[in-house]
Protein backbone atom coordinates (compact mmCIF):
# COMPACT_ATOMS: atom_id res chain seq x y z
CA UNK A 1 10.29 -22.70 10.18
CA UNK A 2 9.10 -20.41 13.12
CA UNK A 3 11.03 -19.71 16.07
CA UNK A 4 10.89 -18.00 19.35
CA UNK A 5 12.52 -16.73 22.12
CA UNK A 6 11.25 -14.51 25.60
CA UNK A 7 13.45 -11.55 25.87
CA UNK A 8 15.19 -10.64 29.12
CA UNK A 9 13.11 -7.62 30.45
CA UNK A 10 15.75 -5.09 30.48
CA UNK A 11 16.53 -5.86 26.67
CA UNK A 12 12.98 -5.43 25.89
CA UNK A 13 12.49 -1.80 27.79
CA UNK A 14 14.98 -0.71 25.21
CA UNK A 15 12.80 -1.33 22.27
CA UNK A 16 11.02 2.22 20.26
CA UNK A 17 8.85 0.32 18.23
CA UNK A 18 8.95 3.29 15.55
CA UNK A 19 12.89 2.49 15.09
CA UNK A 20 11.62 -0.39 12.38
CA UNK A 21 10.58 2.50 10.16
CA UNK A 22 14.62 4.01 10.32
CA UNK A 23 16.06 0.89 7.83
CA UNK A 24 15.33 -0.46 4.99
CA UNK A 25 13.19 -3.36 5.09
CA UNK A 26 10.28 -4.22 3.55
CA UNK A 27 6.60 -5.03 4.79
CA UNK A 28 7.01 -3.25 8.16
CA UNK A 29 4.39 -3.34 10.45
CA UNK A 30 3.59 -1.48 13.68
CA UNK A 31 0.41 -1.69 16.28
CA UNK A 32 1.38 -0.10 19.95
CA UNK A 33 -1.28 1.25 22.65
CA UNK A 34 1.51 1.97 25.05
CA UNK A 35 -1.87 2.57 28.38
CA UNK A 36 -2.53 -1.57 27.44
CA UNK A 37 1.29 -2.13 27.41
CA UNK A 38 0.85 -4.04 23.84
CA UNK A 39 3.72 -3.63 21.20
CA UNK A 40 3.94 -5.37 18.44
CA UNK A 41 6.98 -4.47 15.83
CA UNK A 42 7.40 -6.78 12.43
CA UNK A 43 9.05 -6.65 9.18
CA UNK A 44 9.45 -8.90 6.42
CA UNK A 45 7.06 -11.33 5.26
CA UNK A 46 7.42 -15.53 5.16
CA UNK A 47 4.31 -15.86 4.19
CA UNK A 48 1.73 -13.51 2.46
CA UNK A 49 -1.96 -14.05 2.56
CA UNK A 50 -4.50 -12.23 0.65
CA UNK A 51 -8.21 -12.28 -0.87
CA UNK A 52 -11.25 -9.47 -2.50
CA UNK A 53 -14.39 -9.66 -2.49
CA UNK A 54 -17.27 -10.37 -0.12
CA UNK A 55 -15.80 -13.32 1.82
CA UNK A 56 -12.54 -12.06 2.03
CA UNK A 57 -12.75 -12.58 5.87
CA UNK A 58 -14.18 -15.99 5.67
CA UNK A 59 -11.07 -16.71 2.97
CA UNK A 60 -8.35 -14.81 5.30
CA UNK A 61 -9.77 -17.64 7.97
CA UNK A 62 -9.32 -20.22 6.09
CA UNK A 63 -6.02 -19.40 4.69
CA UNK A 64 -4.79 -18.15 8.12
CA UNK A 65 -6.12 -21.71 9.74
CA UNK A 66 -4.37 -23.88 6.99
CA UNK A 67 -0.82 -21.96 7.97
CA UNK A 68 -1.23 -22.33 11.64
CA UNK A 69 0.86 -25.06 11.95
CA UNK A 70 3.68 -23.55 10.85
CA UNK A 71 3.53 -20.56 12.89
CA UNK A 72 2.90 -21.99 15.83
CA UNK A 73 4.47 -20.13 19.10
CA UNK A 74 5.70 -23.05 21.36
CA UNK A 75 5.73 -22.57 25.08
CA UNK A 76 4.67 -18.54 24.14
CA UNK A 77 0.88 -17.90 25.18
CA UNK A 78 -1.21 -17.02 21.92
CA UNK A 79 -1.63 -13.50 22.57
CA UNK A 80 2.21 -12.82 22.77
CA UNK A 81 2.47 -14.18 19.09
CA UNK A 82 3.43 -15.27 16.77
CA UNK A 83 0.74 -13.39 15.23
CA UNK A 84 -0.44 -12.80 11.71
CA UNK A 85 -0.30 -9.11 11.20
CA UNK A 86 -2.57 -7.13 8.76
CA UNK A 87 -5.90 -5.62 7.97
CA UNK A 88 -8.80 -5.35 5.44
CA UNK A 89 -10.45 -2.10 2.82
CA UNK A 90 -13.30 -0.46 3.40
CA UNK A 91 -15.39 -1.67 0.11
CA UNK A 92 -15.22 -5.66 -0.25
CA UNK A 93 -13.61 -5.20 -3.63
CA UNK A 94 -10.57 -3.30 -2.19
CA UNK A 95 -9.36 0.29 -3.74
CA UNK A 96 -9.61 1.95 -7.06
CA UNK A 97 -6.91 4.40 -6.89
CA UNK A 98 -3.67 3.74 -7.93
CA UNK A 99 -2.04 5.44 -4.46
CA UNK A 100 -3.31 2.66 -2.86
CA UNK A 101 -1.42 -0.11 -4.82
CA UNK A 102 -0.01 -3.31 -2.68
CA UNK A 103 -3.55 -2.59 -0.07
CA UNK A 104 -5.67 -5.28 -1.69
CA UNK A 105 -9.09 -5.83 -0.49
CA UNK A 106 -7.40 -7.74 2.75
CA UNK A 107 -3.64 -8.84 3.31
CA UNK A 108 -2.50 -10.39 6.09
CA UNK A 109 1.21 -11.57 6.48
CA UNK A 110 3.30 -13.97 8.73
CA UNK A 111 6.42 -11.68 9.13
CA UNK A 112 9.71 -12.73 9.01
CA UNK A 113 10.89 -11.12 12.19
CA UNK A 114 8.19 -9.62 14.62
CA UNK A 115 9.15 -8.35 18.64
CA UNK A 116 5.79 -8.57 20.48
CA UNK A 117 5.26 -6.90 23.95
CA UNK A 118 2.56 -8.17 25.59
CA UNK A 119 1.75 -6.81 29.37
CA UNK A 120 5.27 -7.78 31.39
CA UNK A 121 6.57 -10.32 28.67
CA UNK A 122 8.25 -10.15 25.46
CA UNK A 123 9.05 -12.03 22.67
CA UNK A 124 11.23 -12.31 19.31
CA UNK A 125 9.74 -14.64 17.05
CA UNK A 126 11.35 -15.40 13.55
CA UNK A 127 10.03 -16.90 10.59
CA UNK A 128 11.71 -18.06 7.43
CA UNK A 129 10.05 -18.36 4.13
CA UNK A 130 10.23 -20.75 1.38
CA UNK A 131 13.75 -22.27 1.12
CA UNK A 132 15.40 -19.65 3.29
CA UNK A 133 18.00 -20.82 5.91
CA UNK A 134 17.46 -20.84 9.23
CA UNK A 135 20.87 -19.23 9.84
CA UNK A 136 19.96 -16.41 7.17
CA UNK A 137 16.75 -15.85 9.04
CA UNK A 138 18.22 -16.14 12.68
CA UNK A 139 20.82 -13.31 11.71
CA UNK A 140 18.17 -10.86 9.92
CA UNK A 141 16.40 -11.23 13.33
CA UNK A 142 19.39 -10.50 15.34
CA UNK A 143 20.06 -7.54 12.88
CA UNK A 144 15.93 -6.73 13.72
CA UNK A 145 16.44 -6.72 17.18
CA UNK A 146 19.29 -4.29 17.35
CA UNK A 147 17.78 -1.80 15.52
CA UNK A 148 14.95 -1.43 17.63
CA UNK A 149 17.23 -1.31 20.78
CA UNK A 150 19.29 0.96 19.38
CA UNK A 151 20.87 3.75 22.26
CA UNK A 152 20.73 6.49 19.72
CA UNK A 153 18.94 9.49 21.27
CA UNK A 154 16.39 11.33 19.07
CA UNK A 155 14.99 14.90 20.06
CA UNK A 156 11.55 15.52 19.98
CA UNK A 157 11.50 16.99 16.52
CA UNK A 158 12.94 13.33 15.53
CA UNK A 159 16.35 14.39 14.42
CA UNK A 160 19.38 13.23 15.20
CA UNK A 161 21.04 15.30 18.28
CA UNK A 162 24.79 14.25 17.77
CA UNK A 163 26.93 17.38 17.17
CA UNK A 164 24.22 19.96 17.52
CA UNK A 165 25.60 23.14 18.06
CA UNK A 166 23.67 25.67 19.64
CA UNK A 167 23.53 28.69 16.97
CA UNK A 168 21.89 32.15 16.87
CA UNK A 169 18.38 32.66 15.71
CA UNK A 170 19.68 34.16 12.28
CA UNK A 171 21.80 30.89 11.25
CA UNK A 172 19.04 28.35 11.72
CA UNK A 173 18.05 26.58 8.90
CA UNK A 174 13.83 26.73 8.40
CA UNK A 175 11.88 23.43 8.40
CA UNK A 176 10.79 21.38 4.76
CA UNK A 177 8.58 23.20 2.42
CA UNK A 178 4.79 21.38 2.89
CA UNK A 179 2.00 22.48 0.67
CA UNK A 180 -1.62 21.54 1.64
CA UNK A 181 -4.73 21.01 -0.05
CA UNK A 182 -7.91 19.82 1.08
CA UNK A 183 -9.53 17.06 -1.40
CA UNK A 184 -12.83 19.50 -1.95
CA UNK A 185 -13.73 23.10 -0.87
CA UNK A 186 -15.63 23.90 3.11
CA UNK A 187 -18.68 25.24 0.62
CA UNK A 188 -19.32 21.22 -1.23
CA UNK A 189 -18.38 19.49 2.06
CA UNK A 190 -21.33 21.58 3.94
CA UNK A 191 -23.63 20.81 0.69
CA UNK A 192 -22.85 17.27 0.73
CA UNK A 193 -23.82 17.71 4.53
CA UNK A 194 -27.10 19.30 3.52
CA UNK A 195 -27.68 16.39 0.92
CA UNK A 196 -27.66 13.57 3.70
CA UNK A 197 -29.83 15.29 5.51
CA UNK A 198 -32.34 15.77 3.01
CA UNK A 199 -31.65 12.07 2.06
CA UNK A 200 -32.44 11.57 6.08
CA UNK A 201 -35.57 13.92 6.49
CA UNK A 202 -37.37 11.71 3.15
CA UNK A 203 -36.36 8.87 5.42
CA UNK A 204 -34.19 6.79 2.79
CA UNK A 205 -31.12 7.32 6.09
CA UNK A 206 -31.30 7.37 9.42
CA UNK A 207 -27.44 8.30 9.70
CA UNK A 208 -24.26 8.47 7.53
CA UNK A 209 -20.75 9.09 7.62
CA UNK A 210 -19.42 11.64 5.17
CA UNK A 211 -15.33 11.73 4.94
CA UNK A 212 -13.35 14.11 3.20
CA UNK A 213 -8.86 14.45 2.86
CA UNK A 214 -6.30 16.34 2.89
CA UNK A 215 -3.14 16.43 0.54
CA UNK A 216 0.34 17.08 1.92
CA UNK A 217 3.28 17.71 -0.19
CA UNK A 218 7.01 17.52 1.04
CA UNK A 219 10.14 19.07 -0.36
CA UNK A 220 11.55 16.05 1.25
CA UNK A 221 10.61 12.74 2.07
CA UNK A 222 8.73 12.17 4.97
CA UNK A 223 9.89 10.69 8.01
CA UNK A 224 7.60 7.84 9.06
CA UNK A 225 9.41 7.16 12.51
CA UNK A 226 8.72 10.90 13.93
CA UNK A 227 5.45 10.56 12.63
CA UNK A 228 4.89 7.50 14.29
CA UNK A 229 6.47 9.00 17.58
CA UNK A 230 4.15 12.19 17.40
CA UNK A 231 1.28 10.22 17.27
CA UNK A 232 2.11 8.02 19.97
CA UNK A 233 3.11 10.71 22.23
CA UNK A 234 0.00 12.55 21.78
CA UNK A 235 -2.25 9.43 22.14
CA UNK A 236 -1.05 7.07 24.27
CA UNK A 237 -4.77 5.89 24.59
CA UNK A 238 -4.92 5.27 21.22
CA UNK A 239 -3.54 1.99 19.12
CA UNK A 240 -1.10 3.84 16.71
CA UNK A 241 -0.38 1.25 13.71
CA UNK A 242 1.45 1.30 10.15
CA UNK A 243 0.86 -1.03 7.62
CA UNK A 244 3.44 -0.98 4.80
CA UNK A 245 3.36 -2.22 1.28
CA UNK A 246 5.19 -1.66 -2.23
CA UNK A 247 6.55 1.87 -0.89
CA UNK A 248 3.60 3.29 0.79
CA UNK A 249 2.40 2.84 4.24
CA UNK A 250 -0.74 3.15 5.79
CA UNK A 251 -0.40 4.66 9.37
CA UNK A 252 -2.29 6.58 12.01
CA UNK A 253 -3.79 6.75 15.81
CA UNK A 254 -6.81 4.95 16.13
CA UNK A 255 -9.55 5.52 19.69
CA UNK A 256 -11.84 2.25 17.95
CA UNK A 257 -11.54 -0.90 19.08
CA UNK A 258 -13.90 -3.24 16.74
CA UNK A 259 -13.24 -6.00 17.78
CA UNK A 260 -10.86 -8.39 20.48
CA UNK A 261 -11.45 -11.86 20.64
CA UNK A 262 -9.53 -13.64 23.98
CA UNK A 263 -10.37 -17.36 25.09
CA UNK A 264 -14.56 -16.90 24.96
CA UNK A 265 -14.57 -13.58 25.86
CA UNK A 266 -15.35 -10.88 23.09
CA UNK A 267 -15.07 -7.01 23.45
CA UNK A 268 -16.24 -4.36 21.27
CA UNK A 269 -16.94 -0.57 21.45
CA UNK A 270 -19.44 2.19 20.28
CA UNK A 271 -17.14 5.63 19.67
CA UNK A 272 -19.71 8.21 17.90
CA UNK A 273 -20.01 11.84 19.19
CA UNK A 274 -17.45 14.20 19.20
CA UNK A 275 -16.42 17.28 20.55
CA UNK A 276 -13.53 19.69 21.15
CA UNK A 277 -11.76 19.95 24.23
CA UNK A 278 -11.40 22.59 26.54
CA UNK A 279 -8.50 25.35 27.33
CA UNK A 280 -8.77 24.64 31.12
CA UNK A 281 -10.49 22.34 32.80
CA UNK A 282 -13.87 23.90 33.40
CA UNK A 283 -14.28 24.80 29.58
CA UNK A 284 -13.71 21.01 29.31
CA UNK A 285 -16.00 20.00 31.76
CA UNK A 286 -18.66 21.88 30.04
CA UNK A 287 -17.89 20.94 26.54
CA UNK A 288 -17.94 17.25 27.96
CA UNK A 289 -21.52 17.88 29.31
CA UNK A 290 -22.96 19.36 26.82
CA UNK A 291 -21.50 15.98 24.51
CA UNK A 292 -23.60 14.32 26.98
CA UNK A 293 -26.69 16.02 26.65
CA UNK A 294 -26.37 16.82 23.10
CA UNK A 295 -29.74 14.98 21.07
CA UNK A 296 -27.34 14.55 18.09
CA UNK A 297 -24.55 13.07 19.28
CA UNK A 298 -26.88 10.83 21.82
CA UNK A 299 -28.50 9.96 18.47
CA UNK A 300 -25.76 9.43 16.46
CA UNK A 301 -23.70 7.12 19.62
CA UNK A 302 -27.27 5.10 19.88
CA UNK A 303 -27.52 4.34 16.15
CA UNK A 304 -24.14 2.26 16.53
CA UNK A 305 -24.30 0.71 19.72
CA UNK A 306 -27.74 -0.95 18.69
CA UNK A 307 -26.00 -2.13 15.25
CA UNK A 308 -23.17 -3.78 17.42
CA UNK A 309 -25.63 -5.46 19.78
CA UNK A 310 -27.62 -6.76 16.97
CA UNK A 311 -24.89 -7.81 15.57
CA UNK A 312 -23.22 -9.81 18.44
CA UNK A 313 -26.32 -11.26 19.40
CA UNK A 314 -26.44 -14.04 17.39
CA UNK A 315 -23.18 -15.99 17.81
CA UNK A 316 -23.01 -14.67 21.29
CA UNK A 317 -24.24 -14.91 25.05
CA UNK A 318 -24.35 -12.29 27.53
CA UNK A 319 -23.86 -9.73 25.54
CA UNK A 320 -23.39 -6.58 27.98
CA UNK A 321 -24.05 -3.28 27.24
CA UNK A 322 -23.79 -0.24 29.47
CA UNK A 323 -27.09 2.23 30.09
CA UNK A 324 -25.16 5.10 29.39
CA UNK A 325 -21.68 6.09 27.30
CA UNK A 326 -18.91 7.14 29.06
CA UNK A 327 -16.48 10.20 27.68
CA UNK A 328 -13.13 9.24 25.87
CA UNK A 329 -11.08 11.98 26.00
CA UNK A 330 -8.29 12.41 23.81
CA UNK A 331 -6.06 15.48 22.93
CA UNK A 332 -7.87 17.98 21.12
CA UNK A 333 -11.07 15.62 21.09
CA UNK A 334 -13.40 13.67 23.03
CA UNK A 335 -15.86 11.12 22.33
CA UNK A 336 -18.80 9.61 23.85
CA UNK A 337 -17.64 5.56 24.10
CA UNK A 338 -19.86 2.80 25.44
CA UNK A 339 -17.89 -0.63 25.72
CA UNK A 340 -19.78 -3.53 25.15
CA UNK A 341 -18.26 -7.04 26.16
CA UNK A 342 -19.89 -10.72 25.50
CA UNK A 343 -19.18 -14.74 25.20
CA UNK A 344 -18.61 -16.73 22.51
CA UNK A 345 -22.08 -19.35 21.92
CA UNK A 346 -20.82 -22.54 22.51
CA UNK A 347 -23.34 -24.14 20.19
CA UNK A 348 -22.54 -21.91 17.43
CA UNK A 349 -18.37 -21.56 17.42
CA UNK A 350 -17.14 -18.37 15.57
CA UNK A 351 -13.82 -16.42 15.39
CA UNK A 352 -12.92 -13.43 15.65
CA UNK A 353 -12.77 -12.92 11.47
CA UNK A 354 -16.23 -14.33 11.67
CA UNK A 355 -17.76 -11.97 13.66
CA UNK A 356 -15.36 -9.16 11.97
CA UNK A 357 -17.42 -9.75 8.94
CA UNK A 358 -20.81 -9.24 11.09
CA UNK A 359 -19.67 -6.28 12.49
CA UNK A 360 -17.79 -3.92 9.80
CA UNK A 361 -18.59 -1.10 8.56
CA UNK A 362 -20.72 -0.35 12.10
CA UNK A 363 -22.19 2.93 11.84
CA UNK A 364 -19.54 4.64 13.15
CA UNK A 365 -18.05 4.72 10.02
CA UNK A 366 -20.81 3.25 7.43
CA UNK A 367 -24.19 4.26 8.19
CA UNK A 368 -28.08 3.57 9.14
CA UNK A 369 -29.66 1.21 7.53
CA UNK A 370 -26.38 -0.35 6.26
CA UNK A 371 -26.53 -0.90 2.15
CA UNK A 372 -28.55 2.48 1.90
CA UNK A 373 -25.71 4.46 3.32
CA UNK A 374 -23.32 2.68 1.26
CA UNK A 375 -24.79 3.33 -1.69
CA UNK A 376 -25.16 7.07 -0.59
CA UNK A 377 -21.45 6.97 0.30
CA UNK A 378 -20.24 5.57 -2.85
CA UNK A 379 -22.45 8.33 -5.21
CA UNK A 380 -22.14 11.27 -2.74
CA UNK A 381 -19.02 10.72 -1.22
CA UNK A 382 -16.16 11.08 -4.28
CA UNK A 383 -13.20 9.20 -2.12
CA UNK A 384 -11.50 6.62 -2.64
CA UNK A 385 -11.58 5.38 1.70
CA UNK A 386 -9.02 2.85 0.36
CA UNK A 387 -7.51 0.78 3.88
CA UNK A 388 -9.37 4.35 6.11
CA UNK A 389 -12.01 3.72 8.58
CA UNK A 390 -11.63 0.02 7.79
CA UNK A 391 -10.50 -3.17 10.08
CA UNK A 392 -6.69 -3.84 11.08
CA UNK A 393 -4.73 -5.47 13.48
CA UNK A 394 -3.76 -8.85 14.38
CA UNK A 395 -4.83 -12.70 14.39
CA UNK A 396 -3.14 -15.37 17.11
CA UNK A 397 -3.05 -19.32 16.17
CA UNK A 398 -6.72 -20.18 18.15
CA UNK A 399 -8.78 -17.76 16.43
CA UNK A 400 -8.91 -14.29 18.58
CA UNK A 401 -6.71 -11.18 18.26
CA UNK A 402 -7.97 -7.99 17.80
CA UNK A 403 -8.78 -5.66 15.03
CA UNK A 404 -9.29 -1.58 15.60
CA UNK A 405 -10.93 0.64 13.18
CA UNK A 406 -8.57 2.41 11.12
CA UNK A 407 -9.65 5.89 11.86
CA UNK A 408 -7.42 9.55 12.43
CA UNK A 409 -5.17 7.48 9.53
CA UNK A 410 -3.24 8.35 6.34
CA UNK A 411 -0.90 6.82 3.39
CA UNK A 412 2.21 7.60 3.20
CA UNK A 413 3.83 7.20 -0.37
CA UNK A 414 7.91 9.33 -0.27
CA UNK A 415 6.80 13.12 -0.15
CA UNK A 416 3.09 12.73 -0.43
CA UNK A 417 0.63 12.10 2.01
CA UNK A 418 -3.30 11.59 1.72
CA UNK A 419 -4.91 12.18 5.39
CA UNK A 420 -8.42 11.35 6.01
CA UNK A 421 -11.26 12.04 8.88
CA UNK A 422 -15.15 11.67 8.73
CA UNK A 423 -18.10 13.02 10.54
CA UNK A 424 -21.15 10.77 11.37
CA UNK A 425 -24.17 13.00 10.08
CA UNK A 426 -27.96 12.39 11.53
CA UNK A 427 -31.12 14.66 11.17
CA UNK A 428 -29.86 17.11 13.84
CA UNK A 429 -26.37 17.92 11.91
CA UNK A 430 -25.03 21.42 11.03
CA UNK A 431 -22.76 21.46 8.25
CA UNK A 432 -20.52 24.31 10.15
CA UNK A 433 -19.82 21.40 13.28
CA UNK A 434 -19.42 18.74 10.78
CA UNK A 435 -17.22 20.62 8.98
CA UNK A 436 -15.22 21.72 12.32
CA UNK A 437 -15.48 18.24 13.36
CA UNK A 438 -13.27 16.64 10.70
CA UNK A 439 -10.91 19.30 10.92
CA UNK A 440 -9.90 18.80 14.62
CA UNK A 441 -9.42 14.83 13.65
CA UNK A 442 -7.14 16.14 10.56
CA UNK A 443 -5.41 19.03 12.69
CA UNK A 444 -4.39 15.64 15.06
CA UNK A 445 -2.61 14.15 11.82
CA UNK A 446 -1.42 17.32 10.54
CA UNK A 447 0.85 18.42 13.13
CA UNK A 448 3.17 15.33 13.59
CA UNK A 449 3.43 15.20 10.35
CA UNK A 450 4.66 18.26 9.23
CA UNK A 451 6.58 19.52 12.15
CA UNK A 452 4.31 22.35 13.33
């Protein structure tokens, strides 16, 4: 049984998606780029779909295709839901490490309750699974609902304002206790640096990306909401998701679309090249020029957009591609992004899973030529990339959606938290930049999450 129902407007501008991660429920799920006014909020799960290996997309799509009639939406357009919520691992054969238990290779799920904002609509859609009853289901929904239009006030710090009592500086109470510690030292990052582009100067690479994390401890543990919040603040550009499973969730603020499927019309994008931003606005103009001009980056940003057209190419018609990349800038960072849209060949049919599986891991986040930097990745690398730098998002009933690169991300598991960031090396890379480069992306993690 699926259900749903449009929401009066002024119910729905009450909704903080984040709320969802203030109960108890299980399987919560959250995907919001608040500039593209999409929200989508879920919990629960009716039905559960998941496969490994090297069709795991092609299985997803045919397990996702035989459930559509049950989770069809009614009068409610496609892209407002109901919608199959989820995402895929980086390696086909899904993690090793046991942190990373209940993220198989790919898991997608048909929540129970999911609130969906979608441009100036909104929808509640409920699902029940197995032989649950439809009154059971309607009244976790309404339970849902409330929760995320709850009037309670937060502060910025994410704490609950009610009786605060303003106090002098020598009774306040300090912060949680975090400790920190980066996965390897600066000294074998820059090495490992130096090793690609030895590997790239014999010509076995043109380009790959190197990633490295950071451990956080908590005295206490941490609070997923104001985490959530932080990062949506601070990016509202950005999709900021959480995927969560068996106690540990997978969450961050992601600038890479890879892929949105709507009717016949398909839209990707190439982000490679990064630098800082600027402490006024002419030290940002030049930092943004110099990005431009900048033979490595250029390199780097080319390297990807010629994988994605070569990609698309096939099972698509006229595929567009900007001369030149545009900046994305971001807080803290800024990327050179060159959006590439195209339409669906009508000889050759494909979905949106179907050309997920052509397209990841792009070069933004794998390498040049593909298995090569793979294979460097998995000797050199010594991480475990788990769900991180991988596909998630969300599938409608006709075969589009949209699925973003899960990049600036970490997992979440009670007081612990694993945070990860990458650098795309080529033959111009200097380990110092590379090195600076993944700490500004983990500096944009750190901060919500610790309350700095």
């Amino acid at each position: 049984m699926c259900a749903s129902l449009r929401l009066d407007p002024t119910l729905a501008r009450r909704v903080d998606a984040p709320r969802i991660f203030d109960g108890d429920a299980e399987d919560r799920f959250l995907y919001e780029h608040p500039e593209e006014g999409r929200t989508i909020a879920s919990e629960g799960a009716a039905s559960v779909l998941e496969a490994q290996g090297a069709r795991r997309f092609e299985r997803i799509g045919y397990l996702a295709a035989a459930l559509q009639e049950s989770w069809s939406g009614g009068e409610c357009p496609p892209e407002a839901g109901p919608l199959l919520v989820g995402g895929f691992s980086f390696d086909p054969g899904g993690p090793r490490e046991p942190r990373w238990r209940g993220f198989p290779a790919a898991r997608f799920l048909l929540p129970g309750r999911q609130f969906v904002r979608f441009g100036e609509e909104s929808w509640l859609h409920v699902a029940a699974h197995g032989d649950e009853e439809p009154a059971r289901a309607a009244d976790a929904a309404v339970r849902f609902l409330e929760r995320l239009t709850s009037d309670q006030e937060l502060s910025s710090r994410g704490g609950d304002t009610a009786g605060f009592e303003l106090r002098g500086a020598g009774s306040l109470e300090p912060g949680p206790l975090y400790s920190v510690r980066a996965d390897r030292s600066h000294a074998d990052f820059c090495a490992q640096v130096l090793t690609a582009r030895d590997a790239i100067a014999l010509g076995d690479l043109q380009k790959v990306v190197l990633a490295r994390a950071l451990d956080v401890e908590s005295e206490v543990e941490m609070s997923l909401a104001r985490f959530l919040r932080g990062l949506r603040d601070a990016y509202p550009g950005c999709v900021t998701f959480a995927i969560e499973s068996q106690g540990a969730c997978f969450l961050g603020s992601t600038p890479e679309r890879l892929l949105a499927v709507e009717g016949d019309r398909v839209v990707t994008a190439a982000v490679a090249g990064s630098a800082p931003r600027g402490r006024n606005p002419e030290e940002d103009d030049r930092l943004g020029r110099e990005l431009r001009e900048s033979k490595k980056d250029q390199e780097e940003h080319a390297f990807v957009v010629r994988a994605l057209r070569e990609a698309l190419e096939p099972a698509c018609e006229a595929v567009s591609v900007p001369e030149t990349p545009r900046l994305l800038r971001l807080a803290g960072i800024q990327h050179l992004e060159t959006s590439i849209e195209a339409r669906l060949s009508r000889s050759e049919p494909q979905s949106l899973l179907r050309l997920a599986e052509r397209l990841h891991p792009s070069p933004a986040v794998g390498g040049v030529p593909t298995e090569r930097a793979l294979s460097w990745i998995e000797r050199c690398e010594g991480l475990d990339r788990g769900w991180y730098a991988a596909p998630i998002g969300f599938l409608n009933g006709r075969g589009g959606g949209e699925l973003r690169v899960a990049l600036r991300s970490a997992l979440v598991r009670g007081p612990r938290a694993r945070l990860y960031a990458g650098a795309g090396l080529v033959a111009h890379s200097e380990p110092a930049a590379e090195l600076e480069e993944t700490r500004i992306k983990l500096r944009a993690l750190l901060a919500p999450l610790t309350e700095i």
